[in-house]
N, C-alpha and C. Protein backbone atom coordinates (compact mmCIF):
# COMPACT_ATOMS: atom_id res chain seq x y z
N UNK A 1 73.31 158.31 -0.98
CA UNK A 1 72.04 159.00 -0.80
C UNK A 1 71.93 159.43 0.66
N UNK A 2 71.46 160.82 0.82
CA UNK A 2 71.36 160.91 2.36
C UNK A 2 70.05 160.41 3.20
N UNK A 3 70.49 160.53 4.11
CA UNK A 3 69.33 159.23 4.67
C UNK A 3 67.46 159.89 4.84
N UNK A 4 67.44 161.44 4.98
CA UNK A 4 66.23 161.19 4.58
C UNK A 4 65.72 160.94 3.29
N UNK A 5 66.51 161.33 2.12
CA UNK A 5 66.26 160.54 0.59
C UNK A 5 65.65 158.71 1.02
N UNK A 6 66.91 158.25 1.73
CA UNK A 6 66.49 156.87 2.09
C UNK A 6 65.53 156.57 2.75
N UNK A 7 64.93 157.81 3.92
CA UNK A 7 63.70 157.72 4.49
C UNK A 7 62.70 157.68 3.39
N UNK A 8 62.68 158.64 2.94
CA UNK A 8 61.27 158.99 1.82
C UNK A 8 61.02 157.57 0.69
N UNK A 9 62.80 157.58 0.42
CA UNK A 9 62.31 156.28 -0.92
C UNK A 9 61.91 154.71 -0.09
N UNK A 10 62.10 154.44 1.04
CA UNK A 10 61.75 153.65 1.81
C UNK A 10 59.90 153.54 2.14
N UNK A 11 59.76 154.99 2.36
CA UNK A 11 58.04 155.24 2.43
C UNK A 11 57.60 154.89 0.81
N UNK A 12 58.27 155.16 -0.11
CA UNK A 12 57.71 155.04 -1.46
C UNK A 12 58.06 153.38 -1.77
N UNK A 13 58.90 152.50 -1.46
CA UNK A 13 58.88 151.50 -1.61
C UNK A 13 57.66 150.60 -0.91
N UNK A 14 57.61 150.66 0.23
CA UNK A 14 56.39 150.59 1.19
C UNK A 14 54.66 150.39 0.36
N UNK A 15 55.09 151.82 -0.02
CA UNK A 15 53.44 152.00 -0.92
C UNK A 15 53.79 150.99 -2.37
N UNK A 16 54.34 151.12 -3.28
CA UNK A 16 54.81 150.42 -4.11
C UNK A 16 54.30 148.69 -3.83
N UNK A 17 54.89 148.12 -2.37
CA UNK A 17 54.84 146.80 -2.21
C UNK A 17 53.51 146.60 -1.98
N UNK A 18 52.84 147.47 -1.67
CA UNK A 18 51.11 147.62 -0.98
C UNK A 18 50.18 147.81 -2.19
N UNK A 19 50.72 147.85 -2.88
CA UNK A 19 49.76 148.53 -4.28
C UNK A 19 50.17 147.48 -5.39
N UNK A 20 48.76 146.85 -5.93
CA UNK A 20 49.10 145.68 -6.91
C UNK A 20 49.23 146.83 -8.44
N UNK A 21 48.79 148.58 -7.91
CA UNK A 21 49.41 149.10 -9.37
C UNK A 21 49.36 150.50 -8.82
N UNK A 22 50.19 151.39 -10.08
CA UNK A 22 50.48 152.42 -9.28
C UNK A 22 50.53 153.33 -10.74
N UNK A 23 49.70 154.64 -10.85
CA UNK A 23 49.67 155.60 -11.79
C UNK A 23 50.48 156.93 -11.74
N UNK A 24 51.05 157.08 -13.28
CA UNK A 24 52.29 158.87 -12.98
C UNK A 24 51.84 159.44 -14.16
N UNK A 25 51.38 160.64 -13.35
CA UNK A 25 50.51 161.66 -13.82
C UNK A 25 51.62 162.85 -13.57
N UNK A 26 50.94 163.73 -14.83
CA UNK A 26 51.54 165.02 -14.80
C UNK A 26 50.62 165.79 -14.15
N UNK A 27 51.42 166.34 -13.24
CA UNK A 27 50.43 167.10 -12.15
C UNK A 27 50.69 169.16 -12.19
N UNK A 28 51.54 169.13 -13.51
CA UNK A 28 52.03 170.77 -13.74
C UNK A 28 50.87 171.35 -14.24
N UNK A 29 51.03 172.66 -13.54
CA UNK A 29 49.96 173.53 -13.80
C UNK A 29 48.87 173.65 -13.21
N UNK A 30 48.91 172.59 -12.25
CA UNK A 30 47.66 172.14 -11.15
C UNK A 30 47.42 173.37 -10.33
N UNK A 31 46.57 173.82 -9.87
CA UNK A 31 46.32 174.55 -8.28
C UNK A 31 46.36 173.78 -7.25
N UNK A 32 46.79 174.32 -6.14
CA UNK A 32 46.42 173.36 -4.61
C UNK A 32 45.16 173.35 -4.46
N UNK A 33 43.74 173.84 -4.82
CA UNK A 33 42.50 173.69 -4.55
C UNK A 33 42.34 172.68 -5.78
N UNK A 34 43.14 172.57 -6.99
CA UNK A 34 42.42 171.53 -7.75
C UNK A 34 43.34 169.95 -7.27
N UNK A 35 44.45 170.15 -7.05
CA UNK A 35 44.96 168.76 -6.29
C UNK A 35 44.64 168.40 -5.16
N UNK A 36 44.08 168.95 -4.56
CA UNK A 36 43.15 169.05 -3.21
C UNK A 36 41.74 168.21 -3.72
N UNK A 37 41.42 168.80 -4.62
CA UNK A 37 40.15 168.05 -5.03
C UNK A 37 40.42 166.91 -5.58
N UNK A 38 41.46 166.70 -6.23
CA UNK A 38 41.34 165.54 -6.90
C UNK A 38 41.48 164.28 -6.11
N UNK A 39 42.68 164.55 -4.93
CA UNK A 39 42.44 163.59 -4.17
C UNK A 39 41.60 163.45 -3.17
N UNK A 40 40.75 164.04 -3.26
CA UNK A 40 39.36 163.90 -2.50
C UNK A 40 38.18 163.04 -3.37
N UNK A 41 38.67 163.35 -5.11
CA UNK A 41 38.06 162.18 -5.45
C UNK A 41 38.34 161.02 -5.70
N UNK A 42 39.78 160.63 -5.81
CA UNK A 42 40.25 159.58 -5.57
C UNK A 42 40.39 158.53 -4.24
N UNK A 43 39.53 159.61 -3.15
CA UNK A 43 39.48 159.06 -1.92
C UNK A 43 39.06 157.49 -1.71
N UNK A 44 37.29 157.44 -2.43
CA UNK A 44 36.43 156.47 -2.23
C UNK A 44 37.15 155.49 -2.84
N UNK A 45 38.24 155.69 -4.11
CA UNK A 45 38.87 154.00 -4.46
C UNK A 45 39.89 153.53 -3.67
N UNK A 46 39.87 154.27 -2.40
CA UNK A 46 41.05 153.83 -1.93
C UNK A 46 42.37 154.24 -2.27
N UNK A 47 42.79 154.78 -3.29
CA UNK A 47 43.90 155.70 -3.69
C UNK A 47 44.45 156.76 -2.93
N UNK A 48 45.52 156.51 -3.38
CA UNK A 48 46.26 158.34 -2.97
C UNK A 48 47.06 158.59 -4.06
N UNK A 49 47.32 160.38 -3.92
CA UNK A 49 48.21 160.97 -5.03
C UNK A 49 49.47 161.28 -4.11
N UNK A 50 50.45 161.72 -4.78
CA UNK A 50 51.85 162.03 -4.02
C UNK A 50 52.23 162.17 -4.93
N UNK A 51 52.80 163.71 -4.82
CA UNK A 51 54.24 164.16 -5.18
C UNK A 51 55.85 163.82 -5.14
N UNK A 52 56.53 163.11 -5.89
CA UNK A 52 57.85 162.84 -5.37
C UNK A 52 58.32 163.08 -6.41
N UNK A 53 60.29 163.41 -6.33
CA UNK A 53 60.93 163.29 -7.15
C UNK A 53 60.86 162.52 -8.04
N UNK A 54 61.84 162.40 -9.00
CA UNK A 54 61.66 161.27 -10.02
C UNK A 54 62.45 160.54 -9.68
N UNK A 55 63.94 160.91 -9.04
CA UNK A 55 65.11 160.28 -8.66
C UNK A 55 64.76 159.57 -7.69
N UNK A 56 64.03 159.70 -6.72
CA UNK A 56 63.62 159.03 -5.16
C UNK A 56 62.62 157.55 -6.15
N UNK A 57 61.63 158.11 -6.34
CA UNK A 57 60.85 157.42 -7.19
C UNK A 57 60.99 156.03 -7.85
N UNK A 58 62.26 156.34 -8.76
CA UNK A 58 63.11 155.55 -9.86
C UNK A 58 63.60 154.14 -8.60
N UNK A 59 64.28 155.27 -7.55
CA UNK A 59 65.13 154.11 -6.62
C UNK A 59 64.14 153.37 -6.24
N UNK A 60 62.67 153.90 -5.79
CA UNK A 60 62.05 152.88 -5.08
C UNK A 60 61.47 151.79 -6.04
N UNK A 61 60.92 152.07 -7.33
CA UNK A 61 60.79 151.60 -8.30
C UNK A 61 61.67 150.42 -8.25
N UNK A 62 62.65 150.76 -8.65
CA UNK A 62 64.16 149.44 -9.09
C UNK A 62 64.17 148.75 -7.27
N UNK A 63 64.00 148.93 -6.00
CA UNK A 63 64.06 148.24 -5.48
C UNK A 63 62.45 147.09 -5.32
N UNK A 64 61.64 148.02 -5.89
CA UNK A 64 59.99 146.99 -5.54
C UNK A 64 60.61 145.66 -6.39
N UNK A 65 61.39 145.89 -7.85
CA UNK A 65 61.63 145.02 -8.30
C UNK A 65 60.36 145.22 -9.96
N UNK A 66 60.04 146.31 -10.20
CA UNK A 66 60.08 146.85 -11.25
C UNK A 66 60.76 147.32 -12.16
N UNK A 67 60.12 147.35 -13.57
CA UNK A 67 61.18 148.00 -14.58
C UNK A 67 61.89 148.97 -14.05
N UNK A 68 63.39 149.29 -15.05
CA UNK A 68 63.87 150.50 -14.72
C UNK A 68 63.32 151.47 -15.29
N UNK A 69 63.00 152.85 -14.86
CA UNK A 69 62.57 153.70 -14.95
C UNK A 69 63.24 154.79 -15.43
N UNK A 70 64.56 154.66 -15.74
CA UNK A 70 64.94 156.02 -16.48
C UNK A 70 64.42 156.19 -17.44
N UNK A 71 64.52 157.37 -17.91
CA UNK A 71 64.22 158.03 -19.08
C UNK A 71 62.78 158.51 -19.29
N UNK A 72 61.95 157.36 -17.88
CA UNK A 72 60.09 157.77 -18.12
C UNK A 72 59.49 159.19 -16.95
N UNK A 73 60.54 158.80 -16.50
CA UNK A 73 60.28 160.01 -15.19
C UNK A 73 61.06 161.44 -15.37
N UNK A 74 60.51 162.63 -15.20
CA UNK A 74 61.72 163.90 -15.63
C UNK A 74 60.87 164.89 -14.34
N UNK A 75 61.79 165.13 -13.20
CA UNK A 75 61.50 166.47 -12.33
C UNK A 75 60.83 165.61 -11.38
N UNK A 76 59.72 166.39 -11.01
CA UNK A 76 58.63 165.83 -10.06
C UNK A 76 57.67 165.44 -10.29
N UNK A 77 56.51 164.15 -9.90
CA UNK A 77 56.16 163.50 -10.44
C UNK A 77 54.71 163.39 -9.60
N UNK A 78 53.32 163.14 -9.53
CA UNK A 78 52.58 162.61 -9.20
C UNK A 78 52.06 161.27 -9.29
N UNK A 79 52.08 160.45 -7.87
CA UNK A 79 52.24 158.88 -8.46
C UNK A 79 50.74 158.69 -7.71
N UNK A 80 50.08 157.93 -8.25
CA UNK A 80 48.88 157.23 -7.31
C UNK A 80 49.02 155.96 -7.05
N UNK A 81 48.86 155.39 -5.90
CA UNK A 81 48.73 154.21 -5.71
C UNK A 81 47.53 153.70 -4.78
N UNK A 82 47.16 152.71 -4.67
CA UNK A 82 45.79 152.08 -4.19
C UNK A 82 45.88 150.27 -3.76
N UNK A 83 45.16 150.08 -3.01
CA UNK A 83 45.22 148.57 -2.08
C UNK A 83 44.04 148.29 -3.56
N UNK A 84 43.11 148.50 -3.78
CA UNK A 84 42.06 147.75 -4.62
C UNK A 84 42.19 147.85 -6.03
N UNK A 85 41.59 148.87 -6.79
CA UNK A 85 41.17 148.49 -8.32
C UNK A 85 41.84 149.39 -9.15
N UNK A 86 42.25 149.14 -10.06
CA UNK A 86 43.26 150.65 -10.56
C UNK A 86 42.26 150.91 -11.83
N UNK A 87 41.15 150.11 -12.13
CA UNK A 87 40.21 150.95 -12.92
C UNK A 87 39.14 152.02 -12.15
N UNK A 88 39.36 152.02 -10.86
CA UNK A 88 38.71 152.87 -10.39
C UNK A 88 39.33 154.12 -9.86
N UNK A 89 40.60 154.38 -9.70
CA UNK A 89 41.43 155.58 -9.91
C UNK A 89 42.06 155.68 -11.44
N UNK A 90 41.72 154.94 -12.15
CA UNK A 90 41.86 155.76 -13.20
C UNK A 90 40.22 156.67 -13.73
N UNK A 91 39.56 155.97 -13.74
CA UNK A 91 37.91 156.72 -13.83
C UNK A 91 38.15 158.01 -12.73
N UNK A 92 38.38 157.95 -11.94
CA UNK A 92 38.74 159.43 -10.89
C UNK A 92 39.53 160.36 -11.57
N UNK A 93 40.60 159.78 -12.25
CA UNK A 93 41.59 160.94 -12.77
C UNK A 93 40.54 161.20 -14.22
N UNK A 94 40.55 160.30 -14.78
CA UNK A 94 39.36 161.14 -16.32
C UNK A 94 38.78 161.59 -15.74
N UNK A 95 37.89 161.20 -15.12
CA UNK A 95 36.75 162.56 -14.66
C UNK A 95 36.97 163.74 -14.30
N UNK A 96 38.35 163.69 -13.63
CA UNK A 96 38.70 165.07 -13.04
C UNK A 96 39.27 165.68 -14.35
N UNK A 97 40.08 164.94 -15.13
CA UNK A 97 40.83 165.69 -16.20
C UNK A 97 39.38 165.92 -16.95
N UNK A 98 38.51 165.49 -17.25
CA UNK A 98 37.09 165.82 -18.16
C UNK A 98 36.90 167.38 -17.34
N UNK A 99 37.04 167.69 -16.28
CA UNK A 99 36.35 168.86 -15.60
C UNK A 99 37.55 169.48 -16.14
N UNK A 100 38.68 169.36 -15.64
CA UNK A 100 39.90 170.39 -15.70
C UNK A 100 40.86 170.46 -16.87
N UNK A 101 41.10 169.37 -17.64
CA UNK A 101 42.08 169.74 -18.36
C UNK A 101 43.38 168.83 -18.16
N UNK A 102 43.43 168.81 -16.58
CA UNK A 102 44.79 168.11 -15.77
C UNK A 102 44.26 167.27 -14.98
N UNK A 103 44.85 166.48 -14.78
CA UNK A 103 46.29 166.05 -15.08
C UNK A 103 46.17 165.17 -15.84
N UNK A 104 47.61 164.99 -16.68
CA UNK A 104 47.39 164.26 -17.92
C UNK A 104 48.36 162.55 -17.63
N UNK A 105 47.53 161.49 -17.67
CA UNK A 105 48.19 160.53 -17.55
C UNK A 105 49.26 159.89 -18.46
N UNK A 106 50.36 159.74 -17.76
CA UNK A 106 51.51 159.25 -18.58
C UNK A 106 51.87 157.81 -19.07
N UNK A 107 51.98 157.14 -17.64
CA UNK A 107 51.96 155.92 -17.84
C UNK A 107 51.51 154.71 -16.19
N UNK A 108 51.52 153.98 -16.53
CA UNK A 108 50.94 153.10 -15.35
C UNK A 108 51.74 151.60 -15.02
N UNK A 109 51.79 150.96 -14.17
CA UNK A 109 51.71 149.72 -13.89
C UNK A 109 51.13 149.08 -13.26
N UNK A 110 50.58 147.96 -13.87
CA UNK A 110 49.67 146.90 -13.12
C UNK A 110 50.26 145.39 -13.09
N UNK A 111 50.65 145.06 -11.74
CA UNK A 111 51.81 144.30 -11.19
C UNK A 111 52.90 144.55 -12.02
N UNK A 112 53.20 143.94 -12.76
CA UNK A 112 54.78 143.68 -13.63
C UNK A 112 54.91 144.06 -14.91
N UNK A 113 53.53 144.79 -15.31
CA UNK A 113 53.17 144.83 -16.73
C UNK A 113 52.95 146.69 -17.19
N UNK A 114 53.72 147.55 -17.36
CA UNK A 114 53.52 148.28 -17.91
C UNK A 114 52.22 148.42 -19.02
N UNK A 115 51.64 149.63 -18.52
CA UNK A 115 50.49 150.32 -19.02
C UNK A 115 50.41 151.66 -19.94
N UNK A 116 50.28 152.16 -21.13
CA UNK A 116 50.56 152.82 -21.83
C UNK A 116 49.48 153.97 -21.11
N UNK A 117 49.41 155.52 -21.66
CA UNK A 117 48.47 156.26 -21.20
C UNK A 117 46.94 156.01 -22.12
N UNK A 118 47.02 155.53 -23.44
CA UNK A 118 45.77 155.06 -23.94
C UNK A 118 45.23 153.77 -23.15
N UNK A 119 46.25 152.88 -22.74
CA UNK A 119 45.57 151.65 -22.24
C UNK A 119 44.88 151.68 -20.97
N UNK A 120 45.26 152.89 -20.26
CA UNK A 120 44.90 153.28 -18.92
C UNK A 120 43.55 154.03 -19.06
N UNK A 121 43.43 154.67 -20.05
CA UNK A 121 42.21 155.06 -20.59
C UNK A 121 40.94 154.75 -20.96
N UNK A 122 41.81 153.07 -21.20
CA UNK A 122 40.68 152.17 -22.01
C UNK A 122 40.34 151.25 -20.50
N UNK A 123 41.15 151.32 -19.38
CA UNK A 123 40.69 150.56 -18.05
C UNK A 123 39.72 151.57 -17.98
N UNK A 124 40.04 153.09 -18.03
CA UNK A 124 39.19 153.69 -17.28
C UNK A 124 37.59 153.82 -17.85
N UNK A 125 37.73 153.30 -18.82
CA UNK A 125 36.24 153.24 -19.40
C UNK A 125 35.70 151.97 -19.11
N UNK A 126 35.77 151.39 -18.22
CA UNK A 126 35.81 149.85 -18.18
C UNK A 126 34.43 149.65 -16.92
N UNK A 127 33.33 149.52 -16.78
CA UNK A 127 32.20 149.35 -15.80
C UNK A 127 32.93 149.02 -14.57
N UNK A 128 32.24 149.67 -13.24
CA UNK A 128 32.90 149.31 -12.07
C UNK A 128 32.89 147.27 -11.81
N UNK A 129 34.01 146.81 -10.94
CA UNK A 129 34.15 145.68 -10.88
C UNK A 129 32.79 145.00 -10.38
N UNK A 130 31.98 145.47 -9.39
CA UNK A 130 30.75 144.85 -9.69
C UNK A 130 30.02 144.57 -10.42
N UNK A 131 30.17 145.20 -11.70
CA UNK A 131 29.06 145.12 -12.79
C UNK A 131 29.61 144.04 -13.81
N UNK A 132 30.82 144.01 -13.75
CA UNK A 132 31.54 143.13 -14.26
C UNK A 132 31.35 141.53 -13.77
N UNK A 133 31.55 141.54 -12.74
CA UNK A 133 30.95 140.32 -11.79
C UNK A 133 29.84 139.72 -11.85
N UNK A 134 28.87 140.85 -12.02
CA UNK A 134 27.75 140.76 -11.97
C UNK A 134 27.59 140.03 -13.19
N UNK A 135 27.65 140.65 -14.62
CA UNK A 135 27.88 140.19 -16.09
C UNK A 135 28.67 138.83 -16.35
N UNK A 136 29.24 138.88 -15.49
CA UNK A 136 30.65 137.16 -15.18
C UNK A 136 29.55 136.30 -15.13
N UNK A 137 29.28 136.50 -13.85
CA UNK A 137 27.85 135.45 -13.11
C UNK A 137 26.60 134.94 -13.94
N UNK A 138 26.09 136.40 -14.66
CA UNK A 138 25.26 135.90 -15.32
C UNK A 138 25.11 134.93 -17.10
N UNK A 139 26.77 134.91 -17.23
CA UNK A 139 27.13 134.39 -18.22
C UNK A 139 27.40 132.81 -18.06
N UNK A 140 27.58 132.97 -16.58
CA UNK A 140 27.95 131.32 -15.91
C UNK A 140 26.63 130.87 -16.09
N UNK A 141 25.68 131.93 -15.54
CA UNK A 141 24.07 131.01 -15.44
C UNK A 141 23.18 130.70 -16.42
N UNK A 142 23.86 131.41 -17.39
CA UNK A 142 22.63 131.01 -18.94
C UNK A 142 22.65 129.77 -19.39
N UNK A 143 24.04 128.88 -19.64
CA UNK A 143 23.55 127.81 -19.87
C UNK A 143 22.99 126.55 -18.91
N UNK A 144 23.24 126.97 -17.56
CA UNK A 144 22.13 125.63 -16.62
C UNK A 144 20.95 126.25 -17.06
N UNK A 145 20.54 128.08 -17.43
CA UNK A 145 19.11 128.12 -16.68
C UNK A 145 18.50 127.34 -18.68
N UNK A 146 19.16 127.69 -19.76
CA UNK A 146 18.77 126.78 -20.38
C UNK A 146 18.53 125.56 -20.65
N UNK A 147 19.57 124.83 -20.07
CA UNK A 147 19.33 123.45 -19.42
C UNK A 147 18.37 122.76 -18.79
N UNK A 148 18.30 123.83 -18.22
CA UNK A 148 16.55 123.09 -17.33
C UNK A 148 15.64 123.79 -17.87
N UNK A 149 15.24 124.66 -18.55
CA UNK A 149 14.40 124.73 -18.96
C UNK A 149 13.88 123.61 -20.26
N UNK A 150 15.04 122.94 -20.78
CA UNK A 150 15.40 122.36 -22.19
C UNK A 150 14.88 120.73 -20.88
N UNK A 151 15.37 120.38 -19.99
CA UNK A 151 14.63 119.45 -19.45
C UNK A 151 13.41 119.63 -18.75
N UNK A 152 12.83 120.23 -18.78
CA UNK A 152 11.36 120.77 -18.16
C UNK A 152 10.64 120.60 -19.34
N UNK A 153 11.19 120.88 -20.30
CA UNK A 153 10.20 121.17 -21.72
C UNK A 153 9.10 120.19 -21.89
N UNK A 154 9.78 118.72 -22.23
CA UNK A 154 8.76 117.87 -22.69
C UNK A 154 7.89 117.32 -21.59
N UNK A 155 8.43 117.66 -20.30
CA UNK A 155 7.55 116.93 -18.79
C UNK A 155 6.31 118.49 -18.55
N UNK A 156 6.71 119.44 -19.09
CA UNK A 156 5.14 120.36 -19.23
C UNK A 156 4.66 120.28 -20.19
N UNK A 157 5.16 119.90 -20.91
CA UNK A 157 4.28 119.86 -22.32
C UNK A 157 3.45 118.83 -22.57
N UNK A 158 4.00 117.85 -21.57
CA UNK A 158 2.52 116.39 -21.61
C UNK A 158 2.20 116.51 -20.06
N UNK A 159 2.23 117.69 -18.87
CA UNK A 159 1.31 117.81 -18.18
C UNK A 159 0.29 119.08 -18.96
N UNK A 160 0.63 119.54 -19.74
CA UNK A 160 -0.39 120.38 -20.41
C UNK A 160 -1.05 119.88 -21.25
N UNK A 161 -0.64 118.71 -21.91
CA UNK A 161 -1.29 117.52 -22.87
C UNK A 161 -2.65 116.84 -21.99
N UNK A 162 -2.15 116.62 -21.06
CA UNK A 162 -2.98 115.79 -20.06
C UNK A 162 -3.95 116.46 -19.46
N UNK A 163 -3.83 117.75 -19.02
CA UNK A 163 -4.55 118.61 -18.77
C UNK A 163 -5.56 119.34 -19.30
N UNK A 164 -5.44 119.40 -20.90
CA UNK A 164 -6.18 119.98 -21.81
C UNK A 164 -7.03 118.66 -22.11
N UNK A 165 -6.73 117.12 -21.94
CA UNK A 165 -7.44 116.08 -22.31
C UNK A 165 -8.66 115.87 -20.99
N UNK A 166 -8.03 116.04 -20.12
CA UNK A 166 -8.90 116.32 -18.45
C UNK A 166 -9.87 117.16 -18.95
N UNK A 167 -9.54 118.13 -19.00
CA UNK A 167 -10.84 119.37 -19.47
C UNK A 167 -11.70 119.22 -20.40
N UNK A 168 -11.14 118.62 -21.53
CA UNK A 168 -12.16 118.72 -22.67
C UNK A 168 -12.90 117.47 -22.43
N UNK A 169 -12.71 116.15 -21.43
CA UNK A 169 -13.41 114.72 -21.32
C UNK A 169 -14.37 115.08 -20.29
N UNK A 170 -14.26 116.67 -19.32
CA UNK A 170 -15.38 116.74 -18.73
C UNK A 170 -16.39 117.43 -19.06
């Protein structure tokens, strides 16, 4: 391989090791004002898009220590990768494909686990991770806040006993 091949797949290994997942999208037929936009909306998750071969790609792939990749990659390729949530660049790419048409997701990985293009679909419909958290939390808290209410019960119910006997003896 000549060595800027080895430069580039070195930068793509890099991102690869930095990214707990990484999305390949078909990016044909795109305009530069609509791939322009798109990664402007993929900005806020922290993502980026990139163009690379498939061959550069594959190598950096097989060195992160991912599946092999022949046969899934053909020409040039749009890969996204991101430091945080990969349900939140995938919600960026539906939305954009909801406006445009493109780009159409192929396939994904999240750490070691291959992602189909429906399953990436079904992250992307998935509530942002706060709301999720949020829903986590409040599933932790239902049964203490029943709990105490379930021990509160009978200690108000005979200060309200007592109280209604107070009132009506005066």
């Amino acid at each position: 391989m000549r060595p800027e091949k080895k430069f580039i797949s070195a930068e793509y290994l890099a991102r690869l090791n930095a990214s707990p997942f990484f999305l390949v999208v078909d990016y044909r037929g795109m305009s530069v004002p609509q791939f322009s936009e798109l990664r402007k909306r993929l900005r806020p998750s922290g993502a980026e898009l990139h163009v690379v071969k498939s061959t550069i790609f594959r190598v950096a792939a097989k060195e992160a220590g991912l599946a092999d990749l022949s046969g899934a990659l053909a020409g040039q390729v749009a890969v996204v990768t991101g430091p945080k949530d990969i349900a939140a660049a995938a919600k960026a790419i539906k939305g954009f494909q909801a406006d445009n048409d493109k780009p159409k997701l192929q396939f994904g990985y999240l750490g070691n686990q291959r992602l189909a293009a429906d399953e990436l679909r079904a992250i992307a419909e998935l509530p942002p991770l706060e709301i999720l958290q949020g829903k986590i939390l409040g599933l932790l808290q239902a049964p203490a806040q029943k709990l105490v209410a379930l021990i509160n019960t009978p200690g108000s119910q005979l200060a309200r006993v007592v109280k209604a006997k107070a009132d009506k003896g005066e």
